[in-house]
N, C-alpha and C. Protein backbone atom coordinates (compact mmCIF):
# COMPACT_ATOMS: atom_id res chain seq x y z
N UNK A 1 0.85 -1.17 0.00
CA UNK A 1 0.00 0.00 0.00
C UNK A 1 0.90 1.23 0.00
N UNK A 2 0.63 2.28 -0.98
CA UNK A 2 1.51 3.17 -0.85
C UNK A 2 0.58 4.26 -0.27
N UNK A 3 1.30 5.03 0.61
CA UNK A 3 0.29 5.74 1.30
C UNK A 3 1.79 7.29 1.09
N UNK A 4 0.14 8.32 0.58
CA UNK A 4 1.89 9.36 1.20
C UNK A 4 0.28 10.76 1.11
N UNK A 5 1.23 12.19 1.51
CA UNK A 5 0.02 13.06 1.91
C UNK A 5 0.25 14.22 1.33
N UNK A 6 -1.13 14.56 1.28
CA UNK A 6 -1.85 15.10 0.38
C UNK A 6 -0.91 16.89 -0.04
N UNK A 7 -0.88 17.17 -0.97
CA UNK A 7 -0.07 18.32 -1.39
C UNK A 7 -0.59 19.57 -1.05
N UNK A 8 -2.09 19.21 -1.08
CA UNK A 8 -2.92 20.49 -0.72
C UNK A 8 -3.10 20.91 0.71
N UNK A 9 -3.24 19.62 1.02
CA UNK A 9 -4.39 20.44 2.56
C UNK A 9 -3.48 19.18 3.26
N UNK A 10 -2.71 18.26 3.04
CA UNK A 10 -1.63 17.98 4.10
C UNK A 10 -1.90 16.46 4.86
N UNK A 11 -3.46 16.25 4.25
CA UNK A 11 -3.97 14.64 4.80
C UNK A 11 -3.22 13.47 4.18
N UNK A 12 -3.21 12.10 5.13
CA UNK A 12 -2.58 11.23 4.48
C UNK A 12 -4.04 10.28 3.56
N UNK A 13 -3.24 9.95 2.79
CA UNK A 13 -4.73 8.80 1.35
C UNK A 13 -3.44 7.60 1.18
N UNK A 14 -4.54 7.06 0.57
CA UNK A 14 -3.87 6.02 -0.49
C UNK A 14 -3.71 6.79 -1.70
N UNK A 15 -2.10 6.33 -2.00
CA UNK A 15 -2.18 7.10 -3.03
C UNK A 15 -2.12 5.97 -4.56
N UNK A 16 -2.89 6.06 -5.45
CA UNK A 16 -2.93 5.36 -6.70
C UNK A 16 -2.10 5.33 -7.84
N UNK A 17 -2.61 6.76 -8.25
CA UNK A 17 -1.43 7.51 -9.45
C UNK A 17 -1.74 8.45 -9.61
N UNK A 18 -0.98 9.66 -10.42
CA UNK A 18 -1.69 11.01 -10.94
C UNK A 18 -0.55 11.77 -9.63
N UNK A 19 -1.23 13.01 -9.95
CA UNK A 19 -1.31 13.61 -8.94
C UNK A 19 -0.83 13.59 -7.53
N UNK A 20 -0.08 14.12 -6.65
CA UNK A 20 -0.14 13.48 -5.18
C UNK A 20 -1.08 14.63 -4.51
N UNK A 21 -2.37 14.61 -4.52
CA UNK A 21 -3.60 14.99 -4.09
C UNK A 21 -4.28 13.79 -3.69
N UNK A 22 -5.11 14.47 -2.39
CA UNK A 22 -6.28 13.31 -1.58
C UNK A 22 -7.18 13.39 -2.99
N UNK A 23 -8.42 12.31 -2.56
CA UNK A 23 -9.19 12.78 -3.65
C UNK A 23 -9.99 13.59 -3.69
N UNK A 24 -10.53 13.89 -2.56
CA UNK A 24 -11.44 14.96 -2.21
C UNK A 24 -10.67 16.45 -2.68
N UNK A 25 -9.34 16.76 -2.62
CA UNK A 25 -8.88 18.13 -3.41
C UNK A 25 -8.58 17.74 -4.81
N UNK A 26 -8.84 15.87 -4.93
CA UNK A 26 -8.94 16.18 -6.33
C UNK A 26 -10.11 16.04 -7.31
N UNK A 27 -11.73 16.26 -6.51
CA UNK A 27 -12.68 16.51 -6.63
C UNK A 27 -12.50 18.32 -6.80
N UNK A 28 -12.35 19.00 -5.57
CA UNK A 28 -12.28 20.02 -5.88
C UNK A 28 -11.36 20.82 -6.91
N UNK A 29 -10.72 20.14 -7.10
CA UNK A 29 -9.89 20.92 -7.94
C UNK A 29 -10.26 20.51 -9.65
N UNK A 30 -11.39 19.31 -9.90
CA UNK A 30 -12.20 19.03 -10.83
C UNK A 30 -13.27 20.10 -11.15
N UNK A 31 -13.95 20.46 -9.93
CA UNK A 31 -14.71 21.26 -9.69
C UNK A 31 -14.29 22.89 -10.39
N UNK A 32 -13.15 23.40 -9.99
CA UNK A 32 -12.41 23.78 -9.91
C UNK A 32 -12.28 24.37 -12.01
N UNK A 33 -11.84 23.06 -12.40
CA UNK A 33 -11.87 23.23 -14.01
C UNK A 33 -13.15 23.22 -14.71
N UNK A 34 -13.56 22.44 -13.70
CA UNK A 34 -15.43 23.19 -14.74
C UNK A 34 -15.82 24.71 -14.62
N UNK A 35 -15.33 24.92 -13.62
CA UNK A 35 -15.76 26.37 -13.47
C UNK A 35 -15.09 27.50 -14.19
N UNK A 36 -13.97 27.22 -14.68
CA UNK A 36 -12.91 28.37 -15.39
C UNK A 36 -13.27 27.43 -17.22
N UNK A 37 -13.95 26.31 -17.40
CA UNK A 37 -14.20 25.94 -18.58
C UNK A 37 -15.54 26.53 -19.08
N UNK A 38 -16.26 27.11 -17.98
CA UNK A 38 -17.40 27.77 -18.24
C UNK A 38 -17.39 29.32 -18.45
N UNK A 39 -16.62 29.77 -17.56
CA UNK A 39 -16.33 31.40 -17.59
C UNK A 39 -15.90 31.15 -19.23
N UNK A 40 -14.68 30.49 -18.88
CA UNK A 40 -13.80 30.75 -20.32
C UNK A 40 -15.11 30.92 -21.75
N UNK A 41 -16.17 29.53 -21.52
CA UNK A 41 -17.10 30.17 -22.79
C UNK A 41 -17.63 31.00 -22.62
N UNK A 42 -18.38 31.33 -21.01
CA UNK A 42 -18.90 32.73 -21.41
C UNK A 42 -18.36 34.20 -22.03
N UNK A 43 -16.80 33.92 -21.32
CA UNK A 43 -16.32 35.42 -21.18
C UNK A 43 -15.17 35.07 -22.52
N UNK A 44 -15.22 35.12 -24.12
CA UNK A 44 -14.35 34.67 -25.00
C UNK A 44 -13.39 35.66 -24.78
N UNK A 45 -13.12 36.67 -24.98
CA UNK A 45 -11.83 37.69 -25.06
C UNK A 45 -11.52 37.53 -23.60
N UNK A 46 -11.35 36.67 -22.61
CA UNK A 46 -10.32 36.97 -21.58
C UNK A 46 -9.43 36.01 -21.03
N UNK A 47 -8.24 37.68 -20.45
CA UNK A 47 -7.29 36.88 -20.36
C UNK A 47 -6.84 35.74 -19.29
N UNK A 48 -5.79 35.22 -19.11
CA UNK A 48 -5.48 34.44 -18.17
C UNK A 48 -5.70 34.87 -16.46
N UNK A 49 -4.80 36.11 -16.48
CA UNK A 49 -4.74 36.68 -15.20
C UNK A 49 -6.92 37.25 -14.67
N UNK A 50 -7.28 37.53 -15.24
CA UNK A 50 -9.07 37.92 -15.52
C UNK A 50 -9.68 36.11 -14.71
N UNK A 51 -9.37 35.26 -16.18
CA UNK A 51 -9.82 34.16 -15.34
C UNK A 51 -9.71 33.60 -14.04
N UNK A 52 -8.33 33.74 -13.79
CA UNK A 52 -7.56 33.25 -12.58
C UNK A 52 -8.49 33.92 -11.02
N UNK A 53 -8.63 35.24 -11.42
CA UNK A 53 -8.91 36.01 -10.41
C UNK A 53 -10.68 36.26 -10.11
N UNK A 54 -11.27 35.64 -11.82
CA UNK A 54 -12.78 35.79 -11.45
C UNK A 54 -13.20 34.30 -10.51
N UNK A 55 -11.74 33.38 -11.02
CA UNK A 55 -12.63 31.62 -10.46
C UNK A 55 -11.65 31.46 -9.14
N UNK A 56 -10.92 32.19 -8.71
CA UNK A 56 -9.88 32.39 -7.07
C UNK A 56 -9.41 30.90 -7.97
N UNK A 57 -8.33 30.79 -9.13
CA UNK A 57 -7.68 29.60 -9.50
C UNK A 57 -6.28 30.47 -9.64
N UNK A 58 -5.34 29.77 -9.17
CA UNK A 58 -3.94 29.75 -9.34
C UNK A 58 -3.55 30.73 -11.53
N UNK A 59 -2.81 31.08 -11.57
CA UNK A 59 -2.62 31.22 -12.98
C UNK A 59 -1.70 29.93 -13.29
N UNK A 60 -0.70 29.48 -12.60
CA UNK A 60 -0.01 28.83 -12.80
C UNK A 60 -0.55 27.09 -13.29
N UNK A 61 -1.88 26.95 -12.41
CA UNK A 61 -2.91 26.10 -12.74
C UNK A 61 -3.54 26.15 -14.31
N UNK A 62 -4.02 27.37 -14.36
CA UNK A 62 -4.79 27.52 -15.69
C UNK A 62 -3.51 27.05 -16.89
N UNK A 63 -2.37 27.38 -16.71
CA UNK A 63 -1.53 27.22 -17.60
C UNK A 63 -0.99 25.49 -17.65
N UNK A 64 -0.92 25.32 -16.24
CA UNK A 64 -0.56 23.34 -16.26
C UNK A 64 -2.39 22.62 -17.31
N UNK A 65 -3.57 23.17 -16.94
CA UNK A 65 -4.21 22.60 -17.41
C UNK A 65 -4.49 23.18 -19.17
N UNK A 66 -3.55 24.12 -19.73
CA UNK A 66 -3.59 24.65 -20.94
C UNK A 66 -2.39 23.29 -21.29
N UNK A 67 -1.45 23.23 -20.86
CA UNK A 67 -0.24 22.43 -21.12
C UNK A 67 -0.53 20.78 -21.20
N UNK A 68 -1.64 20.12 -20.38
CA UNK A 68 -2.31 19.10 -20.63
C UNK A 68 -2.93 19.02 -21.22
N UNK A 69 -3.69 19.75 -22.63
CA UNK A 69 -4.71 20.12 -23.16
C UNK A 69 -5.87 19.55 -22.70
N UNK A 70 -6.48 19.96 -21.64
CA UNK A 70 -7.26 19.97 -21.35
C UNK A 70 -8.49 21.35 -21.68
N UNK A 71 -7.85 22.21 -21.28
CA UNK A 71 -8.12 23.46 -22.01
C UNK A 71 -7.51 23.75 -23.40
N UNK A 72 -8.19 24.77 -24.37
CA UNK A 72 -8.05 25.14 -25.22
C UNK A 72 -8.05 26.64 -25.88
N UNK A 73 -7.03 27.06 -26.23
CA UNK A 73 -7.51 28.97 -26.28
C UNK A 73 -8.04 28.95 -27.84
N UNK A 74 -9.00 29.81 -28.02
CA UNK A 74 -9.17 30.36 -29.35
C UNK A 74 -8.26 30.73 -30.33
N UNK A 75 -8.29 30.87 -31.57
CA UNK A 75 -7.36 31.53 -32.76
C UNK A 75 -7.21 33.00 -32.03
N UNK A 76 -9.02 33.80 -31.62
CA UNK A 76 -8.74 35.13 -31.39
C UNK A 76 -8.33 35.38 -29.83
N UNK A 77 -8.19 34.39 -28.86
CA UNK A 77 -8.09 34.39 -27.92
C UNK A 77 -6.43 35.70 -27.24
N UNK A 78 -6.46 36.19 -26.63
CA UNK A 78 -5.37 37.08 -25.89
C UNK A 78 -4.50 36.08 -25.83
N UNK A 79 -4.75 35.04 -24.95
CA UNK A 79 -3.53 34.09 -24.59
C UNK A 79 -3.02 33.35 -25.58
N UNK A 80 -1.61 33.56 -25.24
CA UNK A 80 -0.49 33.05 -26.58
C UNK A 80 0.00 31.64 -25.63
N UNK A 81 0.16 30.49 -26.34
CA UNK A 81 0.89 29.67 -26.09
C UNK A 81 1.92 29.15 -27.03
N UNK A 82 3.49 29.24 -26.74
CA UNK A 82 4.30 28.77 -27.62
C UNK A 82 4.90 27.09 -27.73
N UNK A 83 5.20 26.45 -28.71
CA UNK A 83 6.00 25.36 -28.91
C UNK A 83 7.08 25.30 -28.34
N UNK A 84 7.57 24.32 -27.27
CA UNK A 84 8.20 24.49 -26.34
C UNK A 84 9.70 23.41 -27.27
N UNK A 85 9.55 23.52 -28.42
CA UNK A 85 10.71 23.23 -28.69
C UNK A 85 11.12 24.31 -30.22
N UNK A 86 10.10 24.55 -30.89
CA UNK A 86 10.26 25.78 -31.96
C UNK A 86 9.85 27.29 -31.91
N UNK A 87 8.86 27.04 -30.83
CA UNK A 87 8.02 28.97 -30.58
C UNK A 87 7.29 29.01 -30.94
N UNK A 88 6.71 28.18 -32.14
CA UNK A 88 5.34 28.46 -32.62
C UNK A 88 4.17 28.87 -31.86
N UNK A 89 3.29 29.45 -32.06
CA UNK A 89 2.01 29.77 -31.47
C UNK A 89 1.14 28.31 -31.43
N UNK A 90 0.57 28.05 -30.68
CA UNK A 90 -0.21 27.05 -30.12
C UNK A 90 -1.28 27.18 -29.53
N UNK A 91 -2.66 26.26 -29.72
CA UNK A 91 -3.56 26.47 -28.90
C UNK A 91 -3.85 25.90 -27.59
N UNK A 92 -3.03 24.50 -27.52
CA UNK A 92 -2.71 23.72 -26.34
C UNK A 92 -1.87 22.88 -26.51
N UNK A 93 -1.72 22.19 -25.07
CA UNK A 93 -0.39 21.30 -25.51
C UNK A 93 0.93 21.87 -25.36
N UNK A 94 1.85 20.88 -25.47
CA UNK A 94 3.46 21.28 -25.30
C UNK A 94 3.94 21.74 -26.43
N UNK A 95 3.64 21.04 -27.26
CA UNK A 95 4.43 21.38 -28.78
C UNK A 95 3.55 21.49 -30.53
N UNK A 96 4.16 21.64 -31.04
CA UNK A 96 3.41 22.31 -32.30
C UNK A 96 2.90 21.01 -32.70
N UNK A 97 2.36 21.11 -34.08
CA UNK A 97 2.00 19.27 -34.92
C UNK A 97 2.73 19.33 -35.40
N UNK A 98 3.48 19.99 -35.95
CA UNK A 98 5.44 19.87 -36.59
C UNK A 98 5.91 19.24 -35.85
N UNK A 99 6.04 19.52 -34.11
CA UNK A 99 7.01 19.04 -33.56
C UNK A 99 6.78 17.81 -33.22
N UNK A 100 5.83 17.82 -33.39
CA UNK A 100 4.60 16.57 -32.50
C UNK A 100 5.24 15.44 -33.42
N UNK A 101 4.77 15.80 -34.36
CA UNK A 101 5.33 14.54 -36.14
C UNK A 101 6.64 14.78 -35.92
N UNK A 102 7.33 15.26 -35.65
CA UNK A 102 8.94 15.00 -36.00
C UNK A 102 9.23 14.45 -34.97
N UNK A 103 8.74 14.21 -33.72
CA UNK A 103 9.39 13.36 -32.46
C UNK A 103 9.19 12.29 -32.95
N UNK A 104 7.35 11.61 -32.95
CA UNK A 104 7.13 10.43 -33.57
C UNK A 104 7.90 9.68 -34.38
N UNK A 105 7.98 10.91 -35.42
CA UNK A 105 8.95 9.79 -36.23
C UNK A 105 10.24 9.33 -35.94
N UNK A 106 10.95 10.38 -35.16
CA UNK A 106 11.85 10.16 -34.70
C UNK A 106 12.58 8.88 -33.95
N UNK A 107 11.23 8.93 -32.90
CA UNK A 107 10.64 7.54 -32.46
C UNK A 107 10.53 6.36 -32.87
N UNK A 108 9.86 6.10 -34.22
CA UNK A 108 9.58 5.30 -34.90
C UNK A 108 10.92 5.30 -35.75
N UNK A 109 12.08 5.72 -35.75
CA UNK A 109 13.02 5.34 -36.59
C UNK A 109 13.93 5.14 -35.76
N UNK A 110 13.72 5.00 -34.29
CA UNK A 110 14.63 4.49 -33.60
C UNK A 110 14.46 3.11 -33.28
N UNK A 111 12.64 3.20 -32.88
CA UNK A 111 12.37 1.34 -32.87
C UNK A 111 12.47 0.64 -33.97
N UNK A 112 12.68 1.35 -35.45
CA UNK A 112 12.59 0.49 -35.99
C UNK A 112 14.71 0.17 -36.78
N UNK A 113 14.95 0.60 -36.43
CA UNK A 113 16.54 0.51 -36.21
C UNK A 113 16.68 -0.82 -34.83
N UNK A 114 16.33 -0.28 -33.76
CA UNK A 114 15.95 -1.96 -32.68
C UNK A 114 15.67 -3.15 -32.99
N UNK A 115 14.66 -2.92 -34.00
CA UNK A 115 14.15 -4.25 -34.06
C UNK A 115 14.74 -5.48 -34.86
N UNK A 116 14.57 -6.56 -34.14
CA UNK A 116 15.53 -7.58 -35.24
C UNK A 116 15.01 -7.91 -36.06
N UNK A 117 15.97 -7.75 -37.39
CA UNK A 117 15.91 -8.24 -38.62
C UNK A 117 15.45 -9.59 -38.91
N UNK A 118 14.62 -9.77 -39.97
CA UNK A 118 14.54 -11.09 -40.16
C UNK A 118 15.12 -12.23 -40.63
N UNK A 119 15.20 -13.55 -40.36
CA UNK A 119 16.04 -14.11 -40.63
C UNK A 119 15.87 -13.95 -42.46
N UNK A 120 16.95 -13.89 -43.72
CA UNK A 120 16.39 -14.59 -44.73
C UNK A 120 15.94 -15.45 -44.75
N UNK A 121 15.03 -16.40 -45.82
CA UNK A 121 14.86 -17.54 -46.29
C UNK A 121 16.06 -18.47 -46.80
N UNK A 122 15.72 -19.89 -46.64
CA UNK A 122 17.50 -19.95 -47.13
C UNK A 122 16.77 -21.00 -48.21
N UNK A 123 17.27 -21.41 -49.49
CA UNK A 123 17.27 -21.69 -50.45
C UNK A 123 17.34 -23.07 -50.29
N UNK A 124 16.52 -23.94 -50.77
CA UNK A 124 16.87 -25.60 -50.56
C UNK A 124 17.28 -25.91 -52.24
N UNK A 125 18.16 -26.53 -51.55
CA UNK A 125 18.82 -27.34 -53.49
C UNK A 125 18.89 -28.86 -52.93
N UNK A 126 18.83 -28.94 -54.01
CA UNK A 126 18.67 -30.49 -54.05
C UNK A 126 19.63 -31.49 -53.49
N UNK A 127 20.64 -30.94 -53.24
CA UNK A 127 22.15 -31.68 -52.46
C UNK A 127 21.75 -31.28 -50.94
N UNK A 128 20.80 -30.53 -50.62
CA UNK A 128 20.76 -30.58 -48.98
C UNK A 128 21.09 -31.66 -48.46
N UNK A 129 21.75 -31.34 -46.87
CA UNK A 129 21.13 -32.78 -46.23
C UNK A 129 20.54 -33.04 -45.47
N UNK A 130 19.75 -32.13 -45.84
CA UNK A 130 18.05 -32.46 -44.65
C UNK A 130 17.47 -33.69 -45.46
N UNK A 131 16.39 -34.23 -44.19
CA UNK A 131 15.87 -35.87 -45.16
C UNK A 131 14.60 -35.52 -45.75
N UNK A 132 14.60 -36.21 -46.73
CA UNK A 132 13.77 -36.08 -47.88
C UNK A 132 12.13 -36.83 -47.68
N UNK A 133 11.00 -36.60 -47.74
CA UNK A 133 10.12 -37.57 -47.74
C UNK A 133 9.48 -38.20 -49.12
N UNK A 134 9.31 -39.23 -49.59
CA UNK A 134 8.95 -39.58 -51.06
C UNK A 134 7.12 -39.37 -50.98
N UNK A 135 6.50 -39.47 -51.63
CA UNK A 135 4.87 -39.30 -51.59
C UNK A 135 4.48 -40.56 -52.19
């Protein structure tokens, strides 16, 4: 049982995975994103620091849950998010779909460099000396 305590408010839980939050702050803090997912549609032109301060949410929060895409900013939206490996402008997430596709593949040309080759086929001639069956 792994047991360890809570980040928020300091109680000990079982802890599962995710997060090291009880679950109850991680109810509220669910709570928490519905409520700045709703402003956000009502109120389209605003900014981060506006949200933060109309829903009493961290900014630093609004931005971890922009970075999980969980949230999403508009094309016309104030808030800029950049590609954290080229700069590009972004609407969520860590990195662009450029960067996104060029890791993958990257990826994929490393496992496939790993992986073992197949054996060839090997050619039977008639002098083998494996045994023969007649029909």
């Amino acid at each position: 049982m792994n047991v360890r305590n809570c980040r928020s408010c300091g109680r000990i839980f079982n802890y599962f995975s995710g997060p090291h939050i009880c679950p109850s702050c991680r109810e509220a803090l669910e709570a928490k994103f519905q409520e700045v997912k709703e402003y956000i549609r009502e109120h389209k032109g605003a900014g981060i620091g506006e949200v933060a301060e109309a829903c009493d949410v961290e900014v630093q929060q609004i931005h971890q849950w922009l970075r999980e895409s969980r949230l999403e900013v508009t094309p016309d939206s104030p808030i800029q998010l950049t590609c954290e490996n080229c700069g590009a402008v972004i609407r969520s997430g860590r990195f662009c779909e450029k960067c996104t596709n060029s890791v993958a593949q990257g990826f994929k040309h490393m496992l496939d460099a790993n992986a073992p080759k197949p054996e060839p086929k090997k050619n039977l001639e008639k002098d083998s000396p494996k045994m023969r069956f007649l029909q």
